[in-house]
Structures are given as C-alpha cells and as structure tokens.
PDB file of N, CA and C in Angstrom:
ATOM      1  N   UNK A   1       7.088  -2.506  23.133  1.00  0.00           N
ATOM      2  CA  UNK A   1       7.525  -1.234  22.593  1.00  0.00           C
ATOM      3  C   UNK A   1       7.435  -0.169  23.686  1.00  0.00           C
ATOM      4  N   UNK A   2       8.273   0.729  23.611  1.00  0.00           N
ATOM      5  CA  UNK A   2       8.502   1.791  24.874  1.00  0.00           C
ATOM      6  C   UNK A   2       6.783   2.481  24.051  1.00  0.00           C
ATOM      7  N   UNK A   3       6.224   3.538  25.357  1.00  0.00           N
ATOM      8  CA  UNK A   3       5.457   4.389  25.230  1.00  0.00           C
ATOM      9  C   UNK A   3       5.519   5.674  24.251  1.00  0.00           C
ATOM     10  N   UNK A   4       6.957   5.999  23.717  1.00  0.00           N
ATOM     11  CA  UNK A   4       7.431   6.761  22.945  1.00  0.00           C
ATOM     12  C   UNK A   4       7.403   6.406  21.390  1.00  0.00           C
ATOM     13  N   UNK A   5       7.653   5.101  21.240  1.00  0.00           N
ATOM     14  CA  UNK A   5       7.443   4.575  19.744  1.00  0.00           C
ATOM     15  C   UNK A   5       6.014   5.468  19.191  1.00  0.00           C
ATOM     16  N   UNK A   6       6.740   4.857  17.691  1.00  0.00           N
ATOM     17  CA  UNK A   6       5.906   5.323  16.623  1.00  0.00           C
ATOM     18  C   UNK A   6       5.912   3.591  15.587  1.00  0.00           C
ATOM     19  N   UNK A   7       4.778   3.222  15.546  1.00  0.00           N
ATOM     20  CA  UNK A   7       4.650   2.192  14.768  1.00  0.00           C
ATOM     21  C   UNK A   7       4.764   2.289  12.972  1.00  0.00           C
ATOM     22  N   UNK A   8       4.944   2.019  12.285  1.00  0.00           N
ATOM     23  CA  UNK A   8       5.151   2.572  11.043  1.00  0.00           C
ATOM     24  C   UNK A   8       4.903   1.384  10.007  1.00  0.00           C
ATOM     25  N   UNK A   9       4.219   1.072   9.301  1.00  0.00           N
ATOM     26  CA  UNK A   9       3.995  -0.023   8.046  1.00  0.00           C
ATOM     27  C   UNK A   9       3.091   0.033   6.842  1.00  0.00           C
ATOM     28  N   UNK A  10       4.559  -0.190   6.381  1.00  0.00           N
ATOM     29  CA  UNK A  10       4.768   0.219   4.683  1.00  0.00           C
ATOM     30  C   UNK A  10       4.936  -0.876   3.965  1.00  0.00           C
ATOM     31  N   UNK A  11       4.457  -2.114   4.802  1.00  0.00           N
ATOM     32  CA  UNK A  11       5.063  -3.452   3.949  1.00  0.00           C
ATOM     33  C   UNK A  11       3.691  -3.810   3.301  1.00  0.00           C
ATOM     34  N   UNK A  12       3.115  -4.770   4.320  1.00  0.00           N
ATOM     35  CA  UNK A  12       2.093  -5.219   3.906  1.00  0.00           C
ATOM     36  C   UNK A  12       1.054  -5.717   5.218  1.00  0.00           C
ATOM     37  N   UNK A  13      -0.703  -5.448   5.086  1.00  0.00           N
ATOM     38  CA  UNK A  13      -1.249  -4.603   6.298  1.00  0.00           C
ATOM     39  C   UNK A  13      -1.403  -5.935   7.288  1.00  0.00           C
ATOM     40  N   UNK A  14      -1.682  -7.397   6.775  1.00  0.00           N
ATOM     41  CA  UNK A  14      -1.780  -8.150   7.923  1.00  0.00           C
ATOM     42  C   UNK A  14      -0.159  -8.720   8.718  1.00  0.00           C
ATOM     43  N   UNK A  15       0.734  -7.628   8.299  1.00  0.00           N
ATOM     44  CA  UNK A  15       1.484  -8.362   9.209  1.00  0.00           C
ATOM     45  C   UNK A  15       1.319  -7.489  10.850  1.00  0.00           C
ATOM     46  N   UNK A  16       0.073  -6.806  10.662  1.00  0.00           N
ATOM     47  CA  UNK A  16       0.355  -6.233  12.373  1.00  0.00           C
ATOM     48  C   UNK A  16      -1.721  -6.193  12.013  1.00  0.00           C
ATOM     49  N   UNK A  17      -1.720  -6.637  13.781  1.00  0.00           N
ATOM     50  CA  UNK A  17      -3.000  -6.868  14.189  1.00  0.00           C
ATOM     51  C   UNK A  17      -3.633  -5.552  14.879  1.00  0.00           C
ATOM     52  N   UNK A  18      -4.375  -5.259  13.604  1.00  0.00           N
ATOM     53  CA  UNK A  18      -5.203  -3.647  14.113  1.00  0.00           C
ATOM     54  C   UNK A  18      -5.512  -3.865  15.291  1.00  0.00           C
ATOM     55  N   UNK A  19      -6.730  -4.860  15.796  1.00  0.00           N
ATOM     56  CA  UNK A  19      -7.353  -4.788  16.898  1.00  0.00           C
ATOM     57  C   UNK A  19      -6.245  -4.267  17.816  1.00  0.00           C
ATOM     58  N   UNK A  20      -5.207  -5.146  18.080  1.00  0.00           N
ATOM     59  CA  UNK A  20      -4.439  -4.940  19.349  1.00  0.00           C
ATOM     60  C   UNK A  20      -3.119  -3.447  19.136  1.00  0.00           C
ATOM     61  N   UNK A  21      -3.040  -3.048  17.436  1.00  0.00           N
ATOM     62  CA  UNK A  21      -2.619  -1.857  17.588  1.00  0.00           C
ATOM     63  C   UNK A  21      -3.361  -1.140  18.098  1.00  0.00           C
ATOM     64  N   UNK A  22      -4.766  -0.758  17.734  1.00  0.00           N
ATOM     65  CA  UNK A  22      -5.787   0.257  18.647  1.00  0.00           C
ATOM     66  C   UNK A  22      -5.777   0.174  19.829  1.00  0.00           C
ATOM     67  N   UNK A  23      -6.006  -0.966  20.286  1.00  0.00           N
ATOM     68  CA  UNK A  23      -6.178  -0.810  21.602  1.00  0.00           C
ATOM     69  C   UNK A  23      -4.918  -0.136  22.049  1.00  0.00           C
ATOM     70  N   UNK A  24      -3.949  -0.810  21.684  1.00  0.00           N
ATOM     71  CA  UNK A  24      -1.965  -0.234  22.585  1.00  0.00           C
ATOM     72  C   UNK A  24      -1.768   1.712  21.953  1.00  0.00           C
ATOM     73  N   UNK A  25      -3.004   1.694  21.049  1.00  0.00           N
ATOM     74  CA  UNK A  25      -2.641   3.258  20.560  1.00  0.00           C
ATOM     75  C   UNK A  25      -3.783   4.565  21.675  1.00  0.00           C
ATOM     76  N   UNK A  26      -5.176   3.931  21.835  1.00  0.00           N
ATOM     77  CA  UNK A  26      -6.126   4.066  23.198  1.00  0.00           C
ATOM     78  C   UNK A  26      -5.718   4.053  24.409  1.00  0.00           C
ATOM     79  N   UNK A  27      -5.022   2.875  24.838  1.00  0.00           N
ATOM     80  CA  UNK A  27      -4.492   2.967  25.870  1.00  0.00           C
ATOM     81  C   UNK A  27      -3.455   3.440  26.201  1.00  0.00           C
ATOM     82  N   UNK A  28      -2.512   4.125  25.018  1.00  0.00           N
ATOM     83  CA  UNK A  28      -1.206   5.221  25.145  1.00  0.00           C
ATOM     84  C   UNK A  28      -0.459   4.110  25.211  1.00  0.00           C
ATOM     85  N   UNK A  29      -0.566   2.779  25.051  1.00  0.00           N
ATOM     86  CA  UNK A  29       0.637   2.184  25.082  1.00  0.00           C
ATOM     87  C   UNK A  29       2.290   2.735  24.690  1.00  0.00           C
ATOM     88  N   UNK A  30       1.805   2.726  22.671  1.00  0.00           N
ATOM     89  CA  UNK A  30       2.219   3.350  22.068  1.00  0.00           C
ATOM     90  C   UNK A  30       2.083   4.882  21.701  1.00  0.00           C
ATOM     91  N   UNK A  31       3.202   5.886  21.409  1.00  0.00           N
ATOM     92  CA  UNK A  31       2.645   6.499  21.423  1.00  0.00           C
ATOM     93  C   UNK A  31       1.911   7.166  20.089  1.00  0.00           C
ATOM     94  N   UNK A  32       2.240   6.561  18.757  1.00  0.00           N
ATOM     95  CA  UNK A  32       1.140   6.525  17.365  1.00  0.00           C
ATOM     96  C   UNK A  32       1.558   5.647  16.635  1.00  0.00           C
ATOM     97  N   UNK A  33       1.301   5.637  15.292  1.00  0.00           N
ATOM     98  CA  UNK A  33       1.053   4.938  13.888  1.00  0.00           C
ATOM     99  C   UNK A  33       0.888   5.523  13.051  1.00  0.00           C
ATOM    100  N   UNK A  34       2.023   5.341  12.133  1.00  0.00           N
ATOM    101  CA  UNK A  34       1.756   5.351  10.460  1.00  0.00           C
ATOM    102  C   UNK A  34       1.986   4.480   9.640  1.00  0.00           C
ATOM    103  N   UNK A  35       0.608   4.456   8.807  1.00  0.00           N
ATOM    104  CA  UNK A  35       0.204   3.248   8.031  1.00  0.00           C
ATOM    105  C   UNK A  35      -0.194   3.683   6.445  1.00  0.00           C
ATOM    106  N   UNK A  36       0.287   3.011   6.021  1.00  0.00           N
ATOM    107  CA  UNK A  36       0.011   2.780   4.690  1.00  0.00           C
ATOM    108  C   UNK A  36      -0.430   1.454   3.783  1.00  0.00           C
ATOM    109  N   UNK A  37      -0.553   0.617   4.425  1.00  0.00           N
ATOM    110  CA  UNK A  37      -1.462  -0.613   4.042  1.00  0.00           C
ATOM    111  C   UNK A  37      -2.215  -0.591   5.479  1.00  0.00           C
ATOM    112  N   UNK A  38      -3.282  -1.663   5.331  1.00  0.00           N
ATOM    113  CA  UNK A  38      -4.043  -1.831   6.104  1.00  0.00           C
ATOM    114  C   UNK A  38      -4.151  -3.643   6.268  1.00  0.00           C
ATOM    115  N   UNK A  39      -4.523  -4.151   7.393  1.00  0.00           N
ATOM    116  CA  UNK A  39      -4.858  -5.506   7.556  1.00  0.00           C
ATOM    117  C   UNK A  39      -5.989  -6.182   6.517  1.00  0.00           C
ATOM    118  N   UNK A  40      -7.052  -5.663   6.546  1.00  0.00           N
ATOM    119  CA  UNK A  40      -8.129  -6.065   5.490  1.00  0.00           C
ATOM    120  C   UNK A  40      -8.369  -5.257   4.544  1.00  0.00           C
ATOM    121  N   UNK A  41      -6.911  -4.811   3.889  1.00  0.00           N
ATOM    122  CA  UNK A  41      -7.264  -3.800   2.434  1.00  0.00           C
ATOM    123  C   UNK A  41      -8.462  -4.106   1.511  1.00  0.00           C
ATOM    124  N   UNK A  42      -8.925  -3.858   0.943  1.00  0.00           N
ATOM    125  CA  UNK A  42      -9.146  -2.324   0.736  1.00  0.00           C
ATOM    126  C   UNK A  42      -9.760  -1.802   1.858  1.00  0.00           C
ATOM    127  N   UNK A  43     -10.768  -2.256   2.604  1.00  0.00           N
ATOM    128  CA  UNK A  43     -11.121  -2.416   3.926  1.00  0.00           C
ATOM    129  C   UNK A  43     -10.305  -1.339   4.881  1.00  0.00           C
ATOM    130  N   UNK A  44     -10.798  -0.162   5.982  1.00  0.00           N
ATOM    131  CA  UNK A  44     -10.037   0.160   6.807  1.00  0.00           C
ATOM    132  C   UNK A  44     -10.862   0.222   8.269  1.00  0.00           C
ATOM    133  N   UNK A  45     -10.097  -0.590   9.159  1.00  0.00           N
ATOM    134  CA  UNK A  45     -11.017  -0.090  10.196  1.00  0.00           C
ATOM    135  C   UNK A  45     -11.032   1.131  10.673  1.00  0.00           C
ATOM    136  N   UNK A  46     -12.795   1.236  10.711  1.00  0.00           N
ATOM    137  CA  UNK A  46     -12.906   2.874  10.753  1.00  0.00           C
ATOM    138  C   UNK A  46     -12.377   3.267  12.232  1.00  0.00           C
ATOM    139  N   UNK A  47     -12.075   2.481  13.257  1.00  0.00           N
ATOM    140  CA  UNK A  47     -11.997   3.133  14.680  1.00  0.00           C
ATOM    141  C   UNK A  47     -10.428   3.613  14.498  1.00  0.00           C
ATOM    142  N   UNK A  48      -9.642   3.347  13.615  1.00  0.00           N
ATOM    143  CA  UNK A  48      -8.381   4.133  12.904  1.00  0.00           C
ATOM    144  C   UNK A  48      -8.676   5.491  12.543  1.00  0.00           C
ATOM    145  N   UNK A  49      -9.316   5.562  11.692  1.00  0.00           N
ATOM    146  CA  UNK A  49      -9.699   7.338  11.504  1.00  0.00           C
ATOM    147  C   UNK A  49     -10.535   8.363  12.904  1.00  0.00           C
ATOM    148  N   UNK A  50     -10.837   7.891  13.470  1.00  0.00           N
ATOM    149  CA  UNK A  50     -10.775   8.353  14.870  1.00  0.00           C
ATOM    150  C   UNK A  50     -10.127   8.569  15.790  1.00  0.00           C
ATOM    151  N   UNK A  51      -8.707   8.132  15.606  1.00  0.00           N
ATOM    152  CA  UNK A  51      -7.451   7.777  16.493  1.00  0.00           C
ATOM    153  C   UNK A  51      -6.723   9.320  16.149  1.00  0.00           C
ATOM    154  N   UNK A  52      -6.270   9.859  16.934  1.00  0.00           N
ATOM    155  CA  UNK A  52      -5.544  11.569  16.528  1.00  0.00           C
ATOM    156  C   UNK A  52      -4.292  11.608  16.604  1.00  0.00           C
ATOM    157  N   UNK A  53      -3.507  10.090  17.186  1.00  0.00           N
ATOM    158  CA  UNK A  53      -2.257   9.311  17.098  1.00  0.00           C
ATOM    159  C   UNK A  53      -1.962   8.395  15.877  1.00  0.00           C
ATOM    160  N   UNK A  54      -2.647   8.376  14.873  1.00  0.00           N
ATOM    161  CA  UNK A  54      -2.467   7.807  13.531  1.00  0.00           C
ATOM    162  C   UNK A  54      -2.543   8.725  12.684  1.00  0.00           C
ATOM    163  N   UNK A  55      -1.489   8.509  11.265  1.00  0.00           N
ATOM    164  CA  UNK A  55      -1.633   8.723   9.984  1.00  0.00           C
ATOM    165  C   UNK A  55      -1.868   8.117   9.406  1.00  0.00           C
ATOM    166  N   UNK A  56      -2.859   8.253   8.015  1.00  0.00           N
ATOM    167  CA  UNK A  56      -3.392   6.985   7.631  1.00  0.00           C
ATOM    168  C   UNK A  56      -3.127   7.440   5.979  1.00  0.00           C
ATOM    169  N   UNK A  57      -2.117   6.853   5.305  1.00  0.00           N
ATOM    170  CA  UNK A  57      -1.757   7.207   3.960  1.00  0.00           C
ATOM    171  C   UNK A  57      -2.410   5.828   3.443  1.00  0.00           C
ATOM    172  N   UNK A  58      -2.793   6.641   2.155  1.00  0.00           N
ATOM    173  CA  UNK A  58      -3.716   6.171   1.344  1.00  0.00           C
ATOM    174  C   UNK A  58      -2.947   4.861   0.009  1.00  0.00           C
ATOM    175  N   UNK A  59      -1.860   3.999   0.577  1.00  0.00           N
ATOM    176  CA  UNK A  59      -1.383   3.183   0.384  1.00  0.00           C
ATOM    177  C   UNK A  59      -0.856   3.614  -1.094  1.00  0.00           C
ATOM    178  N   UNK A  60       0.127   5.236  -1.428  1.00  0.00           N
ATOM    179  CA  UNK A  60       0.166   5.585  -2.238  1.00  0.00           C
ATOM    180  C   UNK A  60       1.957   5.966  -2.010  1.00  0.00           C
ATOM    181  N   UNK A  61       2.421   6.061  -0.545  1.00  0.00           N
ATOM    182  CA  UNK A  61       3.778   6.190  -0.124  1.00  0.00           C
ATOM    183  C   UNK A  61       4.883   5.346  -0.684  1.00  0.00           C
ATOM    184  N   UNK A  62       4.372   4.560  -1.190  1.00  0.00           N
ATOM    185  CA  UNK A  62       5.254   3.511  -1.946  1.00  0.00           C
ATOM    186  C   UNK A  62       6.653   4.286  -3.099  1.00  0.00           C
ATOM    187  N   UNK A  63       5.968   5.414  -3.309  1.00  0.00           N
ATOM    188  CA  UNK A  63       6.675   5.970  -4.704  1.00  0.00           C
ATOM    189  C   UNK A  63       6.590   7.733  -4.851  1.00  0.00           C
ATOM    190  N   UNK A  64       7.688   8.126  -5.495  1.00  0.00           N
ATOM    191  CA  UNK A  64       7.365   9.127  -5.646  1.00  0.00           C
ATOM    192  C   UNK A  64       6.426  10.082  -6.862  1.00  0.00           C
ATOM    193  N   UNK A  65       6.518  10.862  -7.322  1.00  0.00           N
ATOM    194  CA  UNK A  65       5.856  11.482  -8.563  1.00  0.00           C
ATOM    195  C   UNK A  65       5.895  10.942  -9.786  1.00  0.00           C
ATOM    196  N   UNK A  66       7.445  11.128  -9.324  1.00  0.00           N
ATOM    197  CA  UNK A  66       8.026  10.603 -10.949  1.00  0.00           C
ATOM    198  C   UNK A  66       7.973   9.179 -11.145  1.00  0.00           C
ATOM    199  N   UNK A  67       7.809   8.316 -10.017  1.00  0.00           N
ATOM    200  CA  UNK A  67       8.071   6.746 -10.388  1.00  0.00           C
ATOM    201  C   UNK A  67       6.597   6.465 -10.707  1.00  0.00           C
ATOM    202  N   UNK A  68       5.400   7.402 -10.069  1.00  0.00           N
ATOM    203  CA  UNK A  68       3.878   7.073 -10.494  1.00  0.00           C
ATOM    204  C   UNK A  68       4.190   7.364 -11.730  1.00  0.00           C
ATOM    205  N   UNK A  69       4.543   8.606 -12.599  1.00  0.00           N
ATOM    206  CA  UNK A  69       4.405   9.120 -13.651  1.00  0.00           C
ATOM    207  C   UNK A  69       5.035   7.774 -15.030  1.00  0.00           C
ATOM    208  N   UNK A  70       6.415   7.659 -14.520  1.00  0.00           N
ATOM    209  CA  UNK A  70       6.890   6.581 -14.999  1.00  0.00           C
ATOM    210  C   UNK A  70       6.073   5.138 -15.218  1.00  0.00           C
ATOM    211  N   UNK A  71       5.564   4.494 -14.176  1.00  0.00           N
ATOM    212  CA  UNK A  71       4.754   3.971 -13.819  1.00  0.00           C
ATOM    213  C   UNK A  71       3.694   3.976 -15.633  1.00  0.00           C
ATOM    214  N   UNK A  72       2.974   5.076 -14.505  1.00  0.00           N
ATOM    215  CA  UNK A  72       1.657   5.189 -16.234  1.00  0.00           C
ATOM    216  C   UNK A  72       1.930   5.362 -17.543  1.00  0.00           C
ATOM    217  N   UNK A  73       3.544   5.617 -17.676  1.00  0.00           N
ATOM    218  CA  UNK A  73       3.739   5.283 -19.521  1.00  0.00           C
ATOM    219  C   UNK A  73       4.432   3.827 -19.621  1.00  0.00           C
ATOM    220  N   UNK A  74       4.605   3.681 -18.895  1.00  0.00           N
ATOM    221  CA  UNK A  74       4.819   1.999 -19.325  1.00  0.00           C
ATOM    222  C   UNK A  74       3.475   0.882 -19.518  1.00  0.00           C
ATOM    223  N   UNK A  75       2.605   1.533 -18.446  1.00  0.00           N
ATOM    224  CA  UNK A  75       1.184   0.803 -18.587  1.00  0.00           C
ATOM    225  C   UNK A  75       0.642   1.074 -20.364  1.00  0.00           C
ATOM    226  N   UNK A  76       0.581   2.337 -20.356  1.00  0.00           N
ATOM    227  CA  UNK A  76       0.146   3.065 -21.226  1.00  0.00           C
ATOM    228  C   UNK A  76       1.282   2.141 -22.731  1.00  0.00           C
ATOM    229  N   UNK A  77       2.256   2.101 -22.913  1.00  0.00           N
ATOM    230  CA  UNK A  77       3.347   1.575 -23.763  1.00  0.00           C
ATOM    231  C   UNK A  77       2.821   0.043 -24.024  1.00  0.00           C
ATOM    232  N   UNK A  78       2.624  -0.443 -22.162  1.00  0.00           N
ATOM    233  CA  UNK A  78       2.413  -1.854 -22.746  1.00  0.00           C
ATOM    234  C   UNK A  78       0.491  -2.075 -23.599  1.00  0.00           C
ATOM    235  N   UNK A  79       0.122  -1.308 -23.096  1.00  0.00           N
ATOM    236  CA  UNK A  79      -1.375  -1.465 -23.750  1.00  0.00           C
ATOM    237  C   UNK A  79      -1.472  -1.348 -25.232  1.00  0.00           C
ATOM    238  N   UNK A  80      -0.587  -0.166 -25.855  1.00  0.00           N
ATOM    239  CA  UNK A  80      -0.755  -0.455 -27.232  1.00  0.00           C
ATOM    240  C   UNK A  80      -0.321  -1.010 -27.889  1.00  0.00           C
ATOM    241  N   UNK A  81       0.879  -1.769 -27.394  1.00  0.00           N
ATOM    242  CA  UNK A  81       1.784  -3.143 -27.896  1.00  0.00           C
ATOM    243  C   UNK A  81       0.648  -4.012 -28.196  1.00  0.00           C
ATOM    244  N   UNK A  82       0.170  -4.376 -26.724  1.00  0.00           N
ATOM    245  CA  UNK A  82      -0.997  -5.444 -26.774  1.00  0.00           C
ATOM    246  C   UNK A  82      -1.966  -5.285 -27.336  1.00  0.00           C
ATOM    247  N   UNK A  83      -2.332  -3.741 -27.848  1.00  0.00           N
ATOM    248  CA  UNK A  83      -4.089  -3.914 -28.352  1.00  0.00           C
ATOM    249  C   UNK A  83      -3.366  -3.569 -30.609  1.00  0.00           C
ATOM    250  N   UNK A  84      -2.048  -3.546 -30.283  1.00  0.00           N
ATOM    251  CA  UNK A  84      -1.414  -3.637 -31.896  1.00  0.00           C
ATOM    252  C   UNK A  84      -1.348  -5.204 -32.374  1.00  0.00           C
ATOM    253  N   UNK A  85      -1.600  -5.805 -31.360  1.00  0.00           N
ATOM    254  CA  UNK A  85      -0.894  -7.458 -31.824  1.00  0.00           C
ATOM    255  C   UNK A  85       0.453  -7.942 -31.611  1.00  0.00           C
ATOM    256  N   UNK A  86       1.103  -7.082 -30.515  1.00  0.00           N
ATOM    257  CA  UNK A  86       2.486  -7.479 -30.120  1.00  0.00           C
ATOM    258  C   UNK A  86       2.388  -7.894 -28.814  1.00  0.00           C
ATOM    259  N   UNK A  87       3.705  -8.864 -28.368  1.00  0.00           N
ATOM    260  CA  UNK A  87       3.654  -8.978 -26.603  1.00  0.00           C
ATOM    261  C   UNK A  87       4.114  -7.595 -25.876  1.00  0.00           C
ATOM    262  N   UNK A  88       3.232  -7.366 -24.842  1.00  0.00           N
ATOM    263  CA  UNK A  88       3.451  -6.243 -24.510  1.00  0.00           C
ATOM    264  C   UNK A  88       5.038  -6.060 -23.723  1.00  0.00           C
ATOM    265  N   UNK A  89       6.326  -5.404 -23.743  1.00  0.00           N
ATOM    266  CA  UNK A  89       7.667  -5.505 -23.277  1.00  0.00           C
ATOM    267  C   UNK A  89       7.542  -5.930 -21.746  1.00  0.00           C
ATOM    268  N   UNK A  90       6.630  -5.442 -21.207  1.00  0.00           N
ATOM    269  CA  UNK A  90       6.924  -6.176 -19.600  1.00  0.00           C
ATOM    270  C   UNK A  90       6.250  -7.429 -19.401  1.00  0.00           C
ATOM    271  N   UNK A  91       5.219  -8.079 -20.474  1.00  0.00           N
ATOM    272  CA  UNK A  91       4.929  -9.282 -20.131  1.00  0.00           C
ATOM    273  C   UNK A  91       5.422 -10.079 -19.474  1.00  0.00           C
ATOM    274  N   UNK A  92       5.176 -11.165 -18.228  1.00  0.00           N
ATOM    275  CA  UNK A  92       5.811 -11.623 -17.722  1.00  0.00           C
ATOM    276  C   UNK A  92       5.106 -13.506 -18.134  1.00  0.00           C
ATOM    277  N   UNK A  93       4.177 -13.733 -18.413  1.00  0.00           N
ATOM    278  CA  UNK A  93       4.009 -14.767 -18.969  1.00  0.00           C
ATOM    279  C   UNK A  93       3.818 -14.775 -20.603  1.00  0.00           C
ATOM    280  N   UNK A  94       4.532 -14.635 -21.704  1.00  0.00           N
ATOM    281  CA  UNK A  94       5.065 -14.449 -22.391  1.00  0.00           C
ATOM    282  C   UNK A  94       4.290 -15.787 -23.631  1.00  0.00           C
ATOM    283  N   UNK A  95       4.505 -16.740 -22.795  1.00  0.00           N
ATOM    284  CA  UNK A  95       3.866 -18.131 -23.351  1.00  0.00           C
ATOM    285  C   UNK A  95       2.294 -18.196 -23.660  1.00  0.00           C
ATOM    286  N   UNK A  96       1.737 -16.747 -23.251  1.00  0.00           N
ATOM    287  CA  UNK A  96       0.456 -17.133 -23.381  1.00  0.00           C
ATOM    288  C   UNK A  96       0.269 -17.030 -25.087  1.00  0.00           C
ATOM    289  N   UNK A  97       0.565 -15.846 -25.052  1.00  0.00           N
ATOM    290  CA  UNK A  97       0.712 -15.566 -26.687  1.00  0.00           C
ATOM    291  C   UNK A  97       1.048 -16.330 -27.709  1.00  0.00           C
ATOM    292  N   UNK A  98      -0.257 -16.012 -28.764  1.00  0.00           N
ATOM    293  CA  UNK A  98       0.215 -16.948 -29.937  1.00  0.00           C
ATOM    294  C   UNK A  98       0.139 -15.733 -30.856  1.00  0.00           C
ATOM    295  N   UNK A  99       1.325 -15.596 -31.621  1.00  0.00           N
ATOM    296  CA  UNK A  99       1.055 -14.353 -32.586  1.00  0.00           C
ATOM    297  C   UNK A  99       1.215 -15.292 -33.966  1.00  0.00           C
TER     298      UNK A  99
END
C-alpha cells in the first residue's frame, strides 16, 4: 500500500492482522485506519487506541438510525409473537416449534 492510504474495515475484524497493521501504522507505512470490527472482537487491542492515525468505531457503522430503530421493533414484534405462543415472523428455524 502507498504511504498515503487509509486502511478501512467494515467487514469482518480477522480478515486483517492487527499486529502487522500497527506496526505499518507506527512505522508510517500507512498513512491510518478505520475500523469497525476488530480481529479478536469483542476484544480490542489496546495499542490501537493509542495510535492518533486510527478511528476506532464502535462496530455500530453498519447502519443508520433508522435501520437501528427499525431493527428494535422487529426484535421487539418478534418477542411478543414468541412469548404469545406464536412463531415469531422472522424465525428462521421454524421446525423447532410445536404449537
């Protein structure tokens, strides 16, 4: 990677090896990182929050307001399905249920 890059991952955290990002971010290889998963989630290595060439999002970038918001009434929808005695609508193993 040129000295100018910006590393960026939003996928998932072990596909890039902290150790050797720090070091290439210390040694100016690169020139930062933004991260939003981490290699050993929940886990963060702390020599990351010391780095003044990293952002370190709290693995929450995934979505916006409204898709969290959205998000918690469907949780919320499927819970009282399930605690009424119905399959909850997003169930995805479906077969467990015996009603």
């Amino acid at each position: 990677m040129k000295k100018t890059a910006v590393l960026i991952n939003t996928s998932r955290g072990p596909i890039i090896d902290e150790k050797a990002l720090i070091k290439a971010l210390e040694e100016k290889w690169i020139f930062g990182a933004g991260l939003d998963v981490y290699e050993n989630e929940p886990k963060i290595n702390p020599k990351l929050f010391k780095l003044k060439n990293v952002i370190i999002q709290p693995h929450s970038a995934s979505a916006t307001y409204k898709t969290r918001s959205n998000m918690s009434i469907i949780v919320a929808k499927n819970m009282i399905q399930g605690l009424s005695g119905k399959i909850p609508e997003n169930c995805i193993n479906k077969e467990i249920y015996k009603l």
